[in-house]
Protein backbone atom coordinates (compact mmCIF):
# COMPACT_ATOMS: atom_id res chain seq x y z
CA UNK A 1 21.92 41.71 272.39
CA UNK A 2 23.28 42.63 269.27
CA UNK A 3 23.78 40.54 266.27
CA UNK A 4 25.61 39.93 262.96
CA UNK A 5 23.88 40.28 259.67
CA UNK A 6 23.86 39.72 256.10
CA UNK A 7 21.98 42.23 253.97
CA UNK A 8 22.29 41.91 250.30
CA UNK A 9 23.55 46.10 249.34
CA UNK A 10 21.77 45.08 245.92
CA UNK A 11 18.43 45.18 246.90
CA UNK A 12 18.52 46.20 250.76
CA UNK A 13 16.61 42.30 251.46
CA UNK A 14 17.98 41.41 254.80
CA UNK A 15 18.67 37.67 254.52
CA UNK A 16 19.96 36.37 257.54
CA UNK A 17 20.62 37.22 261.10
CA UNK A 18 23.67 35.67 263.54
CA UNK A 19 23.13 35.99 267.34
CA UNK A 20 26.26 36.96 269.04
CA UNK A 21 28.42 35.04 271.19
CA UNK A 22 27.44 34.07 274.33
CA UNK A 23 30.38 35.62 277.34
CA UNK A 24 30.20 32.04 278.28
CA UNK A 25 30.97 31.16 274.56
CA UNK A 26 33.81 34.13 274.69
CA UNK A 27 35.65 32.84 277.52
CA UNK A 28 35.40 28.88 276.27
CA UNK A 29 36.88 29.79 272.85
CA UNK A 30 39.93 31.99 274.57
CA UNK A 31 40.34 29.34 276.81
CA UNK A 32 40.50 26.85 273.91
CA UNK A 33 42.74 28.64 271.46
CA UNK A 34 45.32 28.19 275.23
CA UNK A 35 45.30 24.87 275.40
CA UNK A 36 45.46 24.51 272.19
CA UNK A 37 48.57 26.47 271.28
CA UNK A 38 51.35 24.33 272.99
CA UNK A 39 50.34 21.40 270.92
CA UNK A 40 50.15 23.32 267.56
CA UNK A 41 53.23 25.16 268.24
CA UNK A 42 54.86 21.71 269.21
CA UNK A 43 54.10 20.25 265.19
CA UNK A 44 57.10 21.03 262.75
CA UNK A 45 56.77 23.90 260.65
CA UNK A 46 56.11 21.39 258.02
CA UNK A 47 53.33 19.95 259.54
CA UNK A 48 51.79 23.08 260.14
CA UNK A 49 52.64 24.14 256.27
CA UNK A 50 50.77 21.12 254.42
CA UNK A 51 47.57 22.14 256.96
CA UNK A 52 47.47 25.63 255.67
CA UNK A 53 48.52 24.89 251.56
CA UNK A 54 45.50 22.37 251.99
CA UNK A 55 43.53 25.74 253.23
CA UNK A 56 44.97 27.74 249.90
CA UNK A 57 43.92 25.03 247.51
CA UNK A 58 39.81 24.81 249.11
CA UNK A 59 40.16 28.47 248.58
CA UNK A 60 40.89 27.79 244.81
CA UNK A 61 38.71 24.89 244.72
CA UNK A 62 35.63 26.43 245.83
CA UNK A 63 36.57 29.89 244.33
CA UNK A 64 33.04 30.69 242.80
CA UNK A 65 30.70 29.18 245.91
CA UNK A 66 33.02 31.80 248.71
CA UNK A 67 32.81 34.30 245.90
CA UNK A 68 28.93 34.04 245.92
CA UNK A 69 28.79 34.08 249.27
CA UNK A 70 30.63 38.19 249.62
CA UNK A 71 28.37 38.90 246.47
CA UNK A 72 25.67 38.68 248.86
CA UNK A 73 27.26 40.00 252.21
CA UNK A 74 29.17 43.27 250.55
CA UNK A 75 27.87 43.75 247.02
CA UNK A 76 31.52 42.60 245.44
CA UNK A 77 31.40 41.83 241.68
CA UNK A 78 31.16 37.83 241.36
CA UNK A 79 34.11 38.43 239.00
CA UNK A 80 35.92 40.50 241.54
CA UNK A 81 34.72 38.30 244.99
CA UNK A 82 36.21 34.99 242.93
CA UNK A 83 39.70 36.74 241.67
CA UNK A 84 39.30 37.93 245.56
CA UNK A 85 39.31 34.19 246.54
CA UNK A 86 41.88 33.25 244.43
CA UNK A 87 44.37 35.60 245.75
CA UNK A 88 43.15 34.54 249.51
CA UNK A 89 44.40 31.35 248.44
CA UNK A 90 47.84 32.30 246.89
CA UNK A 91 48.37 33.98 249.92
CA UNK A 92 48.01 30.84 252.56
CA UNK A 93 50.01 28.93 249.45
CA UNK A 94 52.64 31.12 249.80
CA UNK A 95 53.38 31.12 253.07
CA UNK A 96 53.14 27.04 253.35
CA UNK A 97 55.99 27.19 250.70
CA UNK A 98 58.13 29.79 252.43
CA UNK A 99 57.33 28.60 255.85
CA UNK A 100 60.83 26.64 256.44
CA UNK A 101 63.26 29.52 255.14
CA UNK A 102 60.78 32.54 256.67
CA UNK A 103 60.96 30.62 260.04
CA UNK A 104 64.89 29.15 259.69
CA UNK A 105 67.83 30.33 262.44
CA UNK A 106 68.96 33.46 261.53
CA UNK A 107 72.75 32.77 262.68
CA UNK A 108 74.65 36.47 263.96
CA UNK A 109 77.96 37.00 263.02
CA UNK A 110 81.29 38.77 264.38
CA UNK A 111 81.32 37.17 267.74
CA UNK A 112 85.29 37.40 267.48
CA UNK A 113 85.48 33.66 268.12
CA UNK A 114 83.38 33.48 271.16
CA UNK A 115 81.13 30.81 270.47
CA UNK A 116 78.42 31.10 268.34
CA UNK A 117 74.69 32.95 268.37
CA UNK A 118 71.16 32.81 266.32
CA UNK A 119 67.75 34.01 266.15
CA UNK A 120 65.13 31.23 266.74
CA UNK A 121 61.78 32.33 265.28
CA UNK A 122 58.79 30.79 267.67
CA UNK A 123 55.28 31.52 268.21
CA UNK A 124 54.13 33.31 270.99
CA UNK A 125 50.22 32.32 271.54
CA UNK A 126 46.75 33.59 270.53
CA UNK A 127 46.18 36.16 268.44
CA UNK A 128 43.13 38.12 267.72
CA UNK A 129 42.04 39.02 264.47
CA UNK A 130 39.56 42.48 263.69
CA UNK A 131 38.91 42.03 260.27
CA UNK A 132 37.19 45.07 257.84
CA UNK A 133 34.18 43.65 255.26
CA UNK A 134 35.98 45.36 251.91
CA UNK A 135 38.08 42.34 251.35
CA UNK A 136 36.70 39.67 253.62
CA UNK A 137 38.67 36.74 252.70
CA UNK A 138 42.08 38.48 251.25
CA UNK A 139 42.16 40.26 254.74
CA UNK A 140 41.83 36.92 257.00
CA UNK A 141 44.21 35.31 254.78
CA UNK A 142 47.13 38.05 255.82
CA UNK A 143 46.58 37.47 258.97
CA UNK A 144 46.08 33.92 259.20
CA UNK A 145 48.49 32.61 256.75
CA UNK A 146 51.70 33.53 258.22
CA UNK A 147 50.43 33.11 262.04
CA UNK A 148 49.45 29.58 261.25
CA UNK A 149 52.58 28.62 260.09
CA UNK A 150 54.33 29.99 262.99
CA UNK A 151 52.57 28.04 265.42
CA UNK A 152 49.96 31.03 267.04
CA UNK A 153 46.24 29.97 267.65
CA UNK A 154 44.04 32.30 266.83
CA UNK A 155 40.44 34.05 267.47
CA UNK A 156 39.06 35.77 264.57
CA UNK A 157 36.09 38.72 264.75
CA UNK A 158 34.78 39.62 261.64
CA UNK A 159 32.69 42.52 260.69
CA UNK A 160 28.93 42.57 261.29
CA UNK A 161 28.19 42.21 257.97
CA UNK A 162 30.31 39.25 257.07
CA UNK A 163 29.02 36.40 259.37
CA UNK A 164 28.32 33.84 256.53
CA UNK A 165 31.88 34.20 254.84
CA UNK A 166 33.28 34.21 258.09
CA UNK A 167 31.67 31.05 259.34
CA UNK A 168 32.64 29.58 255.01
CA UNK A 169 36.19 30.16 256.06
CA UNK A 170 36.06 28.39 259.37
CA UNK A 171 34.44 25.72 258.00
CA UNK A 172 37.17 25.59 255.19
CA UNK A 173 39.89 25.57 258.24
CA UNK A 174 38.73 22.67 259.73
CA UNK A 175 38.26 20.51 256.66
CA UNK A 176 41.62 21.35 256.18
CA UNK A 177 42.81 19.73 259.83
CA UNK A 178 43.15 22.75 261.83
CA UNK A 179 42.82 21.34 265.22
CA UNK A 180 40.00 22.53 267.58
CA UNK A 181 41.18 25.17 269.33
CA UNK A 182 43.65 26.63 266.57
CA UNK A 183 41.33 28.97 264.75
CA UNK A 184 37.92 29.96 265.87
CA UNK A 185 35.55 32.16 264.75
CA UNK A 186 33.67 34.64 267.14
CA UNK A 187 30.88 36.57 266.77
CA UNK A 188 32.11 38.78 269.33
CA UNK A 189 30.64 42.18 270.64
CA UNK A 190 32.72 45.62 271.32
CA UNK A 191 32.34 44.81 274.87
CA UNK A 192 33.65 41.24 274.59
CA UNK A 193 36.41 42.31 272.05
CA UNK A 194 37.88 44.04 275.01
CA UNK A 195 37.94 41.69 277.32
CA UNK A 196 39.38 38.84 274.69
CA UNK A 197 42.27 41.56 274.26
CA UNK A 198 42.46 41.38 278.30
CA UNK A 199 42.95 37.84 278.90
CA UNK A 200 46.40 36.76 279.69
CA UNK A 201 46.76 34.66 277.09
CA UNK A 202 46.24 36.53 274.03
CA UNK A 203 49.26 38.08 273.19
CA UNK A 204 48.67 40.32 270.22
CA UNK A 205 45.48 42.05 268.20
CA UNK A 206 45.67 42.71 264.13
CA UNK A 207 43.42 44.85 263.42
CA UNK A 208 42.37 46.04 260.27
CA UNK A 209 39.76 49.05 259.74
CA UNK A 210 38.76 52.48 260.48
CA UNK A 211 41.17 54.94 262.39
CA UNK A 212 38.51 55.09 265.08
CA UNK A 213 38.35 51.20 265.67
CA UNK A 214 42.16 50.99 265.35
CA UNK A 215 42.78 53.94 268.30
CA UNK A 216 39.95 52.11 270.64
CA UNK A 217 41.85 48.72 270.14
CA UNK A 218 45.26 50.43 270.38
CA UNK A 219 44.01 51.64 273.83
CA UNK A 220 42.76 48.76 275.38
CA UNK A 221 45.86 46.15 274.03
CA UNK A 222 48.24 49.59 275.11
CA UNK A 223 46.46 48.93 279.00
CA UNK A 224 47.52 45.24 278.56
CA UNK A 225 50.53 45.75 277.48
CA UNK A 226 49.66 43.69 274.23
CA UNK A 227 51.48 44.00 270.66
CA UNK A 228 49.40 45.56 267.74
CA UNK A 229 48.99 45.96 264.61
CA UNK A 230 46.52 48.11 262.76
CA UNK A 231 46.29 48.53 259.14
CA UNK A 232 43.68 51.94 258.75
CA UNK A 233 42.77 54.26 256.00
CA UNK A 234 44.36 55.84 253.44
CA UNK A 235 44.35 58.78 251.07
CA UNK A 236 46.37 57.37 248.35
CA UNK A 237 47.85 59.88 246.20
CA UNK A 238 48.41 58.81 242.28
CA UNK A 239 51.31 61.66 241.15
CA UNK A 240 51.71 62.21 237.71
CA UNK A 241 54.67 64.02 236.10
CA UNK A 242 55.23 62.93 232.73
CA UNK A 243 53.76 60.12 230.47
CA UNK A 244 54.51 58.58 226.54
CA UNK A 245 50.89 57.14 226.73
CA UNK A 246 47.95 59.32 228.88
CA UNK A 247 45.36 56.98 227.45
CA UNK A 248 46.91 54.23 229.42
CA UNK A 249 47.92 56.30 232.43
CA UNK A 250 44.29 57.15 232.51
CA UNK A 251 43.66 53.59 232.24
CA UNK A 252 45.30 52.73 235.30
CA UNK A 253 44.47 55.35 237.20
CA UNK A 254 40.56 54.83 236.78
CA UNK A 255 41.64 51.40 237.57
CA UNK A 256 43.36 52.71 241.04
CA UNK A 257 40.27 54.70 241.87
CA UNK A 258 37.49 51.77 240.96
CA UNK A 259 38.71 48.53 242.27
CA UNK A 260 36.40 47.44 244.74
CA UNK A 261 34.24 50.08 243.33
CA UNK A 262 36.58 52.44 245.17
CA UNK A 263 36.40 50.97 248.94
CA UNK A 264 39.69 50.08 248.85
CA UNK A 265 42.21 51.43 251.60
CA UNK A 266 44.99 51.35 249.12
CA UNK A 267 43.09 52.74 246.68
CA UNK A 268 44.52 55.56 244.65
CA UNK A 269 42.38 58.63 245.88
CA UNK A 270 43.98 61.67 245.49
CA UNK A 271 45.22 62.20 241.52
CA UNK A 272 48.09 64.82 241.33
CA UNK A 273 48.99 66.07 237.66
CA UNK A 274 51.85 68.48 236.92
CA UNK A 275 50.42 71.64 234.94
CA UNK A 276 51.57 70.55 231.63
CA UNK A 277 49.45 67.45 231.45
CA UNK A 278 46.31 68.72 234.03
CA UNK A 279 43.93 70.07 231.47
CA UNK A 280 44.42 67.05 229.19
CA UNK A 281 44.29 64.34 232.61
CA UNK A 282 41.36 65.91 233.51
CA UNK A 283 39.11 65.61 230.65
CA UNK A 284 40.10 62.39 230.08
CA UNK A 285 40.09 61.02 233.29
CA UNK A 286 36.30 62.40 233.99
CA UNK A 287 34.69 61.29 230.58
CA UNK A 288 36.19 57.52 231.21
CA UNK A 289 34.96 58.09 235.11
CA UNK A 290 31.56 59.40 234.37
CA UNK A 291 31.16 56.68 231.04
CA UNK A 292 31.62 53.78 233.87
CA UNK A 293 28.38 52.02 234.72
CA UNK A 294 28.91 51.08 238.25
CA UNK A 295 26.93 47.58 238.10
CA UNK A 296 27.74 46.68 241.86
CA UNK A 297 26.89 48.85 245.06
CA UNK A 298 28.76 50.18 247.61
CA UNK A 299 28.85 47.95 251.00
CA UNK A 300 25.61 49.38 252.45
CA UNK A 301 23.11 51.81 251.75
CA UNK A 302 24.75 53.58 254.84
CA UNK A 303 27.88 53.83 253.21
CA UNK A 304 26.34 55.42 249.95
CA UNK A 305 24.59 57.57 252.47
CA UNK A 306 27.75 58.63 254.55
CA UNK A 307 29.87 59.10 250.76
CA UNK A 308 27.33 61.51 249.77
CA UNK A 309 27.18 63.24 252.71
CA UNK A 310 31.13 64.15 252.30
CA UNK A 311 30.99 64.61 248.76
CA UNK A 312 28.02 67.18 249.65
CA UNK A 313 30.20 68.76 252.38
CA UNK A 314 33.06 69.21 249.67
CA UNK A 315 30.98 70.78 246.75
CA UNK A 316 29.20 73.35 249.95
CA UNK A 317 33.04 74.44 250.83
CA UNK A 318 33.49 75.43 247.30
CA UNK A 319 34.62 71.94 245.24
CA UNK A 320 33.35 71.25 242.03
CA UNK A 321 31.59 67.71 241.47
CA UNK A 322 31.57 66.12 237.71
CA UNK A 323 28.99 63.24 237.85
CA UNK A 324 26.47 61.46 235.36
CA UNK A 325 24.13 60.19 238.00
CA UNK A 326 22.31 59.92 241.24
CA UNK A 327 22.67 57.35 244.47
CA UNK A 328 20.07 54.90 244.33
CA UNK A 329 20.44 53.14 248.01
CA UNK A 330 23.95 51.36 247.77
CA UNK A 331 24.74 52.73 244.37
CA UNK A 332 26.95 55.16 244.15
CA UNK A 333 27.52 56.91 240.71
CA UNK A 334 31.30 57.81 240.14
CA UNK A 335 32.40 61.11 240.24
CA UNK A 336 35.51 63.89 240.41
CA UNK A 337 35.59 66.54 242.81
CA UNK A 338 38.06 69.17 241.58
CA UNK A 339 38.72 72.86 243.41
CA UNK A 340 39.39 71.03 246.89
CA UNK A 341 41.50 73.45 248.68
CA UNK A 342 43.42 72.83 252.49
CA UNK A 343 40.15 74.72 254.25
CA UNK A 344 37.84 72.24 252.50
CA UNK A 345 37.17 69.51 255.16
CA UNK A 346 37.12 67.25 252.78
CA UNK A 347 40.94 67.53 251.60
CA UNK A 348 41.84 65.81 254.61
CA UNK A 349 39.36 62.90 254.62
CA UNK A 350 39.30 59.52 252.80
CA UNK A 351 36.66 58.92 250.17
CA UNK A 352 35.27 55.42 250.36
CA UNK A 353 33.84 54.86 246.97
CA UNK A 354 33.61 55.96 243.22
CA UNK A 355 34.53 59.50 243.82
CA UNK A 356 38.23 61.30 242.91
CA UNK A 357 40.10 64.17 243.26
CA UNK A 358 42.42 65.93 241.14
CA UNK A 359 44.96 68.48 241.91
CA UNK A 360 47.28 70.44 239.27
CA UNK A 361 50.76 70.87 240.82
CA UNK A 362 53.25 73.29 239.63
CA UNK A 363 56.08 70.94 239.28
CA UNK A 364 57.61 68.06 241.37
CA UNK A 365 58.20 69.98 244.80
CA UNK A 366 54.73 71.00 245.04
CA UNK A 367 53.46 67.31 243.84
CA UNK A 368 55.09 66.10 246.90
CA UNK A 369 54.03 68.63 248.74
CA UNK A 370 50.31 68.18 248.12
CA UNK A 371 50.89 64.27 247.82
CA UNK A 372 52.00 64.22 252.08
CA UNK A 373 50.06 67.09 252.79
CA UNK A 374 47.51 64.41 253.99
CA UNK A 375 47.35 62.68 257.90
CA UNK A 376 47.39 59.21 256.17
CA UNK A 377 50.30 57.43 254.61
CA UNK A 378 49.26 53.89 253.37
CA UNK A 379 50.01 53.57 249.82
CA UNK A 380 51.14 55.77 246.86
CA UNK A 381 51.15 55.63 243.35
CA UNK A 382 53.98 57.40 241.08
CA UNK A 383 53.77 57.71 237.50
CA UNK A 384 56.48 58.97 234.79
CA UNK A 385 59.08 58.50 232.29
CA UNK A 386 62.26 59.17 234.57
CA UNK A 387 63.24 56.55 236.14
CA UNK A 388 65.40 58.49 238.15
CA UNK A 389 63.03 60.48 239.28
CA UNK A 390 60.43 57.85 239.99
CA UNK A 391 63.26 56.70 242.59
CA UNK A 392 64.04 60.24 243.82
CA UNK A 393 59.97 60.57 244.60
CA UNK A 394 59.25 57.59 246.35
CA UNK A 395 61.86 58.38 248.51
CA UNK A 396 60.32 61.82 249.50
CA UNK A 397 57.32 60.40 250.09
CA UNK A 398 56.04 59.70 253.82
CA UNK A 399 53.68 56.49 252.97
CA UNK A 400 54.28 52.77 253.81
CA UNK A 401 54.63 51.67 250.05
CA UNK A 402 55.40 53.60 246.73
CA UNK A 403 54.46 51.99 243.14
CA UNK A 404 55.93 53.49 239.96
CA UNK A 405 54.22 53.18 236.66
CA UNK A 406 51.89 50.61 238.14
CA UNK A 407 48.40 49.69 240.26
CA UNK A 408 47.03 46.89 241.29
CA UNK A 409 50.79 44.84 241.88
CA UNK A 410 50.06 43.41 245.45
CA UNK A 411 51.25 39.67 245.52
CA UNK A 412 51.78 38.03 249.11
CA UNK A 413 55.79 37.91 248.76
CA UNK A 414 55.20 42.23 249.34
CA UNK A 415 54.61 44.21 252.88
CA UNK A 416 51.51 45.73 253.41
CA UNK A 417 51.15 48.32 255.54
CA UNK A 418 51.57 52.07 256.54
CA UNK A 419 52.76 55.37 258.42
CA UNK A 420 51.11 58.13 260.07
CA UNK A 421 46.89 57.54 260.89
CA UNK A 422 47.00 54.74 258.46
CA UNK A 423 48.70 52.59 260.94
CA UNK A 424 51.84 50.57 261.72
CA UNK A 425 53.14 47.17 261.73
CA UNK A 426 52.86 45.11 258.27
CA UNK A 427 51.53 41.96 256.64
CA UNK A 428 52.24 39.99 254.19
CA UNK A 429 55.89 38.87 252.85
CA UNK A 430 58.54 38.15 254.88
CA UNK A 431 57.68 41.29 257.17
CA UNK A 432 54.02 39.81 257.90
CA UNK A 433 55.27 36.60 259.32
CA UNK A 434 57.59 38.98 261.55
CA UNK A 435 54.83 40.54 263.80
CA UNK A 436 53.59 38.35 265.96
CA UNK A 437 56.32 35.86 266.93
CA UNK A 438 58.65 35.83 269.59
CA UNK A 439 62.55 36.45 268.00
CA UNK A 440 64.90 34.14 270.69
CA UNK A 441 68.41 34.83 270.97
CA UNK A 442 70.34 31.72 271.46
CA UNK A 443 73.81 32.32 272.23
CA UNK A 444 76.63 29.35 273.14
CA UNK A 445 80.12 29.66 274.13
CA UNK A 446 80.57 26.35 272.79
């Protein structure tokens, strides 16, 4: 039997093992989140609210002790693990303050005086929860947050590698007064994943993770006829074509590649500079990359491993790598692969980690060009001085969400999500709540 376990990326010490659940345990905690949900859904929506703001504020609360606790399970900088928190928290705070007007009667108009008609927002059931280990509690927190408020019960499956968070946050849930039932934490198998999407009661899957994970699960909830929504890679492309201040444009995009020390799936990846500023991008952007001192580690030493072997790939098939160290287990020294050309297998892959690469483009057109010449459309980052043509860009461009003259802006009133391989369906904001609930028409003649 397999099992879930935490091994510190810092110094490869393997600190605790998990056994997995039980099918026995499976089927009880399906069969629980059931007969759970008719009573949950029954509570007002305020009810329901003050339980999950009491979940935001033991986020805040205990900010440090969670953050600790991903220090240990991913490598995440304690500084970056507590801001993590704190945003997990603002997250489940803002949907117990927008719960009433997210969830209100939508009335529908221009019924020529016959009667009257709405749309009644209500929940729909269980909902299971694959969550990635990058962002351990921020990712939970978009998909619990507005499903909790709603009224859905819900079965979470965490990565391997994040069994103690997992088990923090379910402890947190409860203290909070989530009923039994409402929220439980599984350490499920593949196997048993499949069959959880199977049961009649679960009604939808979130899942958020690799393209591979996303098309199994999109299989098996397609055979069930169950909704999904997968939030996958990306390849995020950071255009920029013109600038009063490169220092800070470098800034921010150093910013866009290293947050999270680059495992981010909206991460800015792909750096696209118009000729006039390429030459002067570049050498600035590699002597701020290659001056970093990357004090935490990638996830694993597996994912160092699997980084270098693409980066490797890359510089065989002709790219140039600028670098100032060597991969010492999880730690990854940052880098900039330049000279990546459409038969490089590499142009069309997603970089996990500390590495970026820059492209000169002749002029707009071929900026957008390279930007969407790319299978994945999550996120994209536009920078210049034209407002106009900021607008004009992010409309050419075939990603879920365009930022101008900005990175790192996510707050929970914004959709997440993507087009092409990077998924579909979105989280957070008004659009998140939106997913997984069942949109009633009520319509009266009187």
């Amino acid at each position: 039997m397999g099992s879930y376990a935490v091994v510190d990326p810092h110094t490869g010490e393997h600190v605790k093992t998990y056994p997995t659940a039980t099918d026995a345990e499976v089927s009880e905690a399906v069969a629980a989140a059931a007969a759970a949900h008719a009573d949950w859904a029954a509570r007002s929506i305020a009810e329901r609210a003050a339980v999950v703001r009491r979940i935001g504020e033991l986020h805040a609360e205990r900010s440090e002790q969670l953050g600790s606790i991903i220090m240990r399970e991913m490598g995440k900088a304690l500084a970056d693990a507590i801001g993590e928190v704190e945003f997990s928290g603002a997250i489940y705070t803002y949907y117990a303050d927008n719960a009433e007007s997210l969830l209100a009667d939508k009335p529908i108009a221009d019924l020529d005086g016959e009667g009257s008609a709405f749309i009644r927002s209500s929940s729909v059931g269980t909902i299971l929860g694959i969550m990635p280990w990058n962002f351990p509690y921020y990712q939970v927190a978009r998909f619990a947050g507005p499903n909790l408020v709603l009224g859905n019960t819900l079965l979470l499956k965490h990565a391997s590698q994040c069994p103690e968070s997992s088990a923090a946050i379910a402890s947190i849930f409860t203290e909070a007064g989530v009923p039994t039932g409402v929220y439980t934490n599984l350490y499920a198998t593949i196997a048993q994943v499949a069959d959880i999407i199977a049961a009649p009661s679960v009604r939808g899957v979130s899942l958020t993770g690799s393209e591979r994970a996303g098309a199994a699960v999109a299989e098996i909830a397609g055979r069930n006829l169950k909704k999904v929504v997968l939030e996958l890679g990306g390849s995020d492309p950071f255009i920029l074509l013109s600038t009063d201040d490169l220092d800070a444009t470098v800034d921010a995009a150093i910013f866009g590649r290293m947050d999270n020390v680059g495992q981010a799936c909206n991460g800015a990846k792909r750096f696209i500079v118009v000729d006039e500023l390429h030459d002067a991008f570049l050498e600035l952007f590699t002597a701020k990359m290659l001056a970093l001192e990357t004090s935490a580690p990638l996830s694993s030493a597996s994912a160092a491993a699997g980084l270098a072997e693409q980066v490797d790939r890359a510089v065989a098939q002709g790219a140039t790598l600028a670098t100032a160290g060597k991969r010492d287990g999880a730690f990854f020294p940052a880098g900039v692969l330049t000279g990546l050309t459409p038969d490089n297998e590499v142009y069309y892959e997603e970089l996990f980690g500390p590495v970026a690469q820059v492209y000169r483009a002749v002029d707009e057109d071929d900026a957008v060009r390279l930007a969407n010449d790319t299978p994945f459309g999550l996120g994209s980052y536009v920078f210049t001085t034209d407002q106009e043509q900021a607008l004009r860009v992010a409309s050419r461009l075939d990603t879920g969400m365009v930022y101008i003259n900005g990175v790192g802006l996510d707050a929970p009133e914004l959709p997440f999500g993507g087009t092409k391989v990077s998924g579909f369906g979105r989280e957070l904001g008004s659009l998140g709540i939106e997913e997984f609930l069942n949109k009633k028409l009520v319509r009266s003649l009187t």
